[in-house]
Protein backbone atom coordinates (compact mmCIF):
# COMPACT_ATOMS: atom_id res chain seq x y z
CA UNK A 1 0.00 0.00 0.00
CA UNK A 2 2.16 2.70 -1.00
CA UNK A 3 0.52 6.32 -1.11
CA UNK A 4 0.39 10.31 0.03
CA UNK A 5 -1.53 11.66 2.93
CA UNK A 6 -1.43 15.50 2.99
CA UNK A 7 -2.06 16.82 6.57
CA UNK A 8 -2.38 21.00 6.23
CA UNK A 9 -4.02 23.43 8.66
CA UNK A 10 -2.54 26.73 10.65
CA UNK A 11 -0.36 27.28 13.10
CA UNK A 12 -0.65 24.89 16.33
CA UNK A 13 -3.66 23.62 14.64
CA UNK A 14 -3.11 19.89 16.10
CA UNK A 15 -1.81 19.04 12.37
CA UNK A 16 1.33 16.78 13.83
CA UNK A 17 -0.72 14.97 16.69
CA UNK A 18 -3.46 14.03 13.91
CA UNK A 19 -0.41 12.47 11.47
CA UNK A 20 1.07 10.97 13.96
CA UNK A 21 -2.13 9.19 15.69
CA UNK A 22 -2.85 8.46 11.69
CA UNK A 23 0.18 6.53 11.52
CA UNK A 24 -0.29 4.62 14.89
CA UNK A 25 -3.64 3.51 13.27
CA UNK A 26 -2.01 2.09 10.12
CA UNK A 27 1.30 0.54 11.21
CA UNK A 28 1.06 -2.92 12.71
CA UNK A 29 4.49 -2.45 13.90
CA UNK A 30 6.41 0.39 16.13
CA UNK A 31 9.42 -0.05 14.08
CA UNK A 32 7.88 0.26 11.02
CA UNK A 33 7.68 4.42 11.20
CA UNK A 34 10.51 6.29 9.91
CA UNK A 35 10.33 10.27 11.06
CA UNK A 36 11.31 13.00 8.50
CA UNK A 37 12.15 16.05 11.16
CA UNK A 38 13.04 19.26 8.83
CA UNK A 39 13.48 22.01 11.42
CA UNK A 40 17.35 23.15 12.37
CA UNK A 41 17.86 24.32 16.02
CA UNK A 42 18.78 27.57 15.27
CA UNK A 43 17.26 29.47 18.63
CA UNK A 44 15.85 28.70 22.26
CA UNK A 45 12.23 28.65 21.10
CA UNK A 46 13.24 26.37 17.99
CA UNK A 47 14.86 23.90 20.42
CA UNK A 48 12.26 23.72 22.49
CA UNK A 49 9.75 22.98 19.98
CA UNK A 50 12.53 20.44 18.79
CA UNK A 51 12.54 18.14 22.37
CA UNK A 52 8.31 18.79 22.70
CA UNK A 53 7.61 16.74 18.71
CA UNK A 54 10.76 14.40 20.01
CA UNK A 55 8.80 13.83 23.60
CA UNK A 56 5.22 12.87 21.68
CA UNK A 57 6.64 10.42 19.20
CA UNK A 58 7.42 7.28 20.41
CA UNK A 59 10.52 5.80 21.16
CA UNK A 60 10.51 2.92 18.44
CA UNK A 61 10.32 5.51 15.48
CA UNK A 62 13.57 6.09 13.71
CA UNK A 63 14.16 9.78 13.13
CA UNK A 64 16.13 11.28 10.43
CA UNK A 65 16.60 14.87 10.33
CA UNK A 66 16.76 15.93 6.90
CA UNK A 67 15.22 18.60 4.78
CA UNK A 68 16.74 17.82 1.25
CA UNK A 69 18.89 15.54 -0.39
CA UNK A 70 15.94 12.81 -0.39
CA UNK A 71 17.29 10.08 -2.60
CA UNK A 72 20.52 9.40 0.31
CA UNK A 73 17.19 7.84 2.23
CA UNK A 74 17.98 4.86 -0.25
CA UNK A 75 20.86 4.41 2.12
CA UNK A 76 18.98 4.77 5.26
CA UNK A 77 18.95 1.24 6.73
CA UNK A 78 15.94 2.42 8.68
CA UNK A 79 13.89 4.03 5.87
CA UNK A 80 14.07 0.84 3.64
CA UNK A 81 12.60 -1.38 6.27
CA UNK A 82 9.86 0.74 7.03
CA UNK A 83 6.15 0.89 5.68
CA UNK A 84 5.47 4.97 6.72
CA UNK A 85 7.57 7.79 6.36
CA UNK A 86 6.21 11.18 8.18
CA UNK A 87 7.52 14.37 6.96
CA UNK A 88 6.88 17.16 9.71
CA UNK A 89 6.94 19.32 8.31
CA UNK A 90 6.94 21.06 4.99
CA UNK A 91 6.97 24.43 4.91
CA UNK A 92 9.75 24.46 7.55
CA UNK A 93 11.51 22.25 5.26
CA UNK A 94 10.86 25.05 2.53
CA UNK A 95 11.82 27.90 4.39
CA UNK A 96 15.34 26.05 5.26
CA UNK A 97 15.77 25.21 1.71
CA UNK A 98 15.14 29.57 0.78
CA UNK A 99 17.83 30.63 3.18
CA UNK A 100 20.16 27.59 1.83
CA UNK A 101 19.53 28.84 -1.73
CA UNK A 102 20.07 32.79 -1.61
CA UNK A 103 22.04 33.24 1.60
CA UNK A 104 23.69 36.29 0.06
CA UNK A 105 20.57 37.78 -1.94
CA UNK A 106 18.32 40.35 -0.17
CA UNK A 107 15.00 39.06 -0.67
CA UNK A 108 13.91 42.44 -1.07
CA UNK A 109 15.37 42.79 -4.41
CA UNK A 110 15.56 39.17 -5.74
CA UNK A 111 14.57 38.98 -9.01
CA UNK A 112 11.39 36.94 -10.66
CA UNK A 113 14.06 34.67 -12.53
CA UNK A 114 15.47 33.80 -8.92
CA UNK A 115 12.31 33.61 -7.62
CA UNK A 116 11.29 31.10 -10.36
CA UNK A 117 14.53 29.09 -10.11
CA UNK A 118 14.31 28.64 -6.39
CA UNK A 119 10.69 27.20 -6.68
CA UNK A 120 11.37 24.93 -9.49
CA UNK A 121 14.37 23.83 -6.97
CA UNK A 122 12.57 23.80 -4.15
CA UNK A 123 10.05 21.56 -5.89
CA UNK A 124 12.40 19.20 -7.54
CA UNK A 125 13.12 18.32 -3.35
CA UNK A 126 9.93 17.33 -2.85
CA UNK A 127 9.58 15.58 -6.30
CA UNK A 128 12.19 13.40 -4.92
CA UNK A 129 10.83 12.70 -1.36
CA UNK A 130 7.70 11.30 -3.24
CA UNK A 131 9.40 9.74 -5.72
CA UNK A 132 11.71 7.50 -3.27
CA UNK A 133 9.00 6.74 -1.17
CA UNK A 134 6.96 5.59 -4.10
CA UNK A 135 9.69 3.60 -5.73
CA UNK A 136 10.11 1.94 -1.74
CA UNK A 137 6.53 1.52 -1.47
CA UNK A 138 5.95 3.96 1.57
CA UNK A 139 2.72 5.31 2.80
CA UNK A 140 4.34 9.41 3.12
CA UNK A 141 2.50 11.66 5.61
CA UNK A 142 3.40 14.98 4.47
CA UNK A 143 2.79 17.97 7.55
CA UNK A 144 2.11 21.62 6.42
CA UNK A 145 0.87 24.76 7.10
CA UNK A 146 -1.94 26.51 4.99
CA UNK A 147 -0.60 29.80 4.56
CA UNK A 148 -3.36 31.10 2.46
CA UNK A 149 -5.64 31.93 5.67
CA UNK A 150 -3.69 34.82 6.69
CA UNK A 151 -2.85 38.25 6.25
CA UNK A 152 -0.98 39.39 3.14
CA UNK A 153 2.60 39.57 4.42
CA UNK A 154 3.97 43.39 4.27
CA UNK A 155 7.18 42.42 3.41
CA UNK A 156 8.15 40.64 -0.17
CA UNK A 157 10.02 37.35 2.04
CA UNK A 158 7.14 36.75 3.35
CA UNK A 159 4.93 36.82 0.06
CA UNK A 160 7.65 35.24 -1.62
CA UNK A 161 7.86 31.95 1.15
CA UNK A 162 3.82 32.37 1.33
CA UNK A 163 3.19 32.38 -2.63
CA UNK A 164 5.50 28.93 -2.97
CA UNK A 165 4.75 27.40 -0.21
CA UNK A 166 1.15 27.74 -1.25
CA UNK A 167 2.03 26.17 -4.91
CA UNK A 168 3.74 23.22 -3.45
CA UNK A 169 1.05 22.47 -1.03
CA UNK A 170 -1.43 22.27 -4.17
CA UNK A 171 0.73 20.07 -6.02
CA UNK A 172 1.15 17.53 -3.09
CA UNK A 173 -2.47 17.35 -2.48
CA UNK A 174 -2.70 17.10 -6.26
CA UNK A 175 -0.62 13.76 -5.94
CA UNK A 176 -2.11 12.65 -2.60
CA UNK A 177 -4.76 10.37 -2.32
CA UNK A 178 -6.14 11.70 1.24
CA UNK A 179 -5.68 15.37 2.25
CA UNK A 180 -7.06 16.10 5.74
CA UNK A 181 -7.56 19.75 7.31
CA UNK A 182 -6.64 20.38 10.83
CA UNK A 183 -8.33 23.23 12.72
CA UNK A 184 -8.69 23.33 16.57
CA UNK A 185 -7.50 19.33 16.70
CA UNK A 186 -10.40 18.26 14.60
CA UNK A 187 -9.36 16.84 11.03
CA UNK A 188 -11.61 17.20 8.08
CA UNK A 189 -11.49 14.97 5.38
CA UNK A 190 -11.60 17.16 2.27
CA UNK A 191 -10.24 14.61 -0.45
């Protein structure tokens, strides 16, 4: 049963709980998980929120912290035994793969042909998350934030990271079989 479960909603919207109880319904075995954690511990708060998603899963899931480079999972002793791979979560995953991209480019003036180049890069990552976990036969829970709920950012980063992150979240659920909406805790099936 290989396949792509899209869980989106808002911030502290209960999104990773749901994927993660999701996956505890599915599995028949603990070891069969494998973790996808994209966030770097770059601050106090970040680390925090780090330990708290390390202190809810459970012990028996193998964790890889990753946020691109997908196709070294084929070396990942633990990802080719598994049956589920959880990716929590995207848009932190695209935001890491922005600043890795244009380090030394002011967003402020970046160009549309950047702008372009970085999303088609950004989405050739996740082209390859889905693709090895298709070719492995995983069920992938992909983890991400709707950002379209919000106010327009008033800076052009923030439209910029909102405006891709928005595209790549429609072309996952495009590809996904299931994509659930998380608001308050409470998932909504809407495909």
């Amino acid at each position: 049963m290989k396949r792509v479960i899209l869980v989106i909603g808002g911030a502290r919207s209960g999104k990773s709980s749901y994927a993660e109880r999701r996956i505890k319904e599915l599995q028949t075995n603990a070891n069969d998980v494998v973790y996808i954690a994209t966030a770097i511990p770059f601050d106090g708060d970040m680390n925090e929120r780090i330990l708290r998603h390390q202190e809810d899963r459970p012990n028996e899931w193998h964790t890889v912290e990753r946020y691109k480079q997908f196709n070294q999972l084929k070396m990942n002793e633990a990802f080719l035994q598994s049956k589920y791979v959880i990716l929590d979560c995207m848009t932190v995953m695209i935001t890491n793969l922005m600043f890795d991209h244009y380090t030394d480019i002011d967003y402020e003036t970046i160009n549309n042909e950047q702008i372009n180049k970085l999303e088609i890069d950004i989405e050739n990552e996740v082209h390859q998350l889905v693709n090895v976990c298709d070719q492995q036969g995983k069920t992938l829970i992909v983890v991400s934030n709707e950002v379209g709920y919000g106010l327009v950012p008033s800076y052009r980063l923030g439209r910029i990271f909102r405006d891709i992150a928005g595209r790549i979240n429609q072309k996952i659920a495009s590809r996904a079989e299931e994509v659930i909406l998380v608001t308050a805790g409470i998932p909504l099936r809407i495909k």
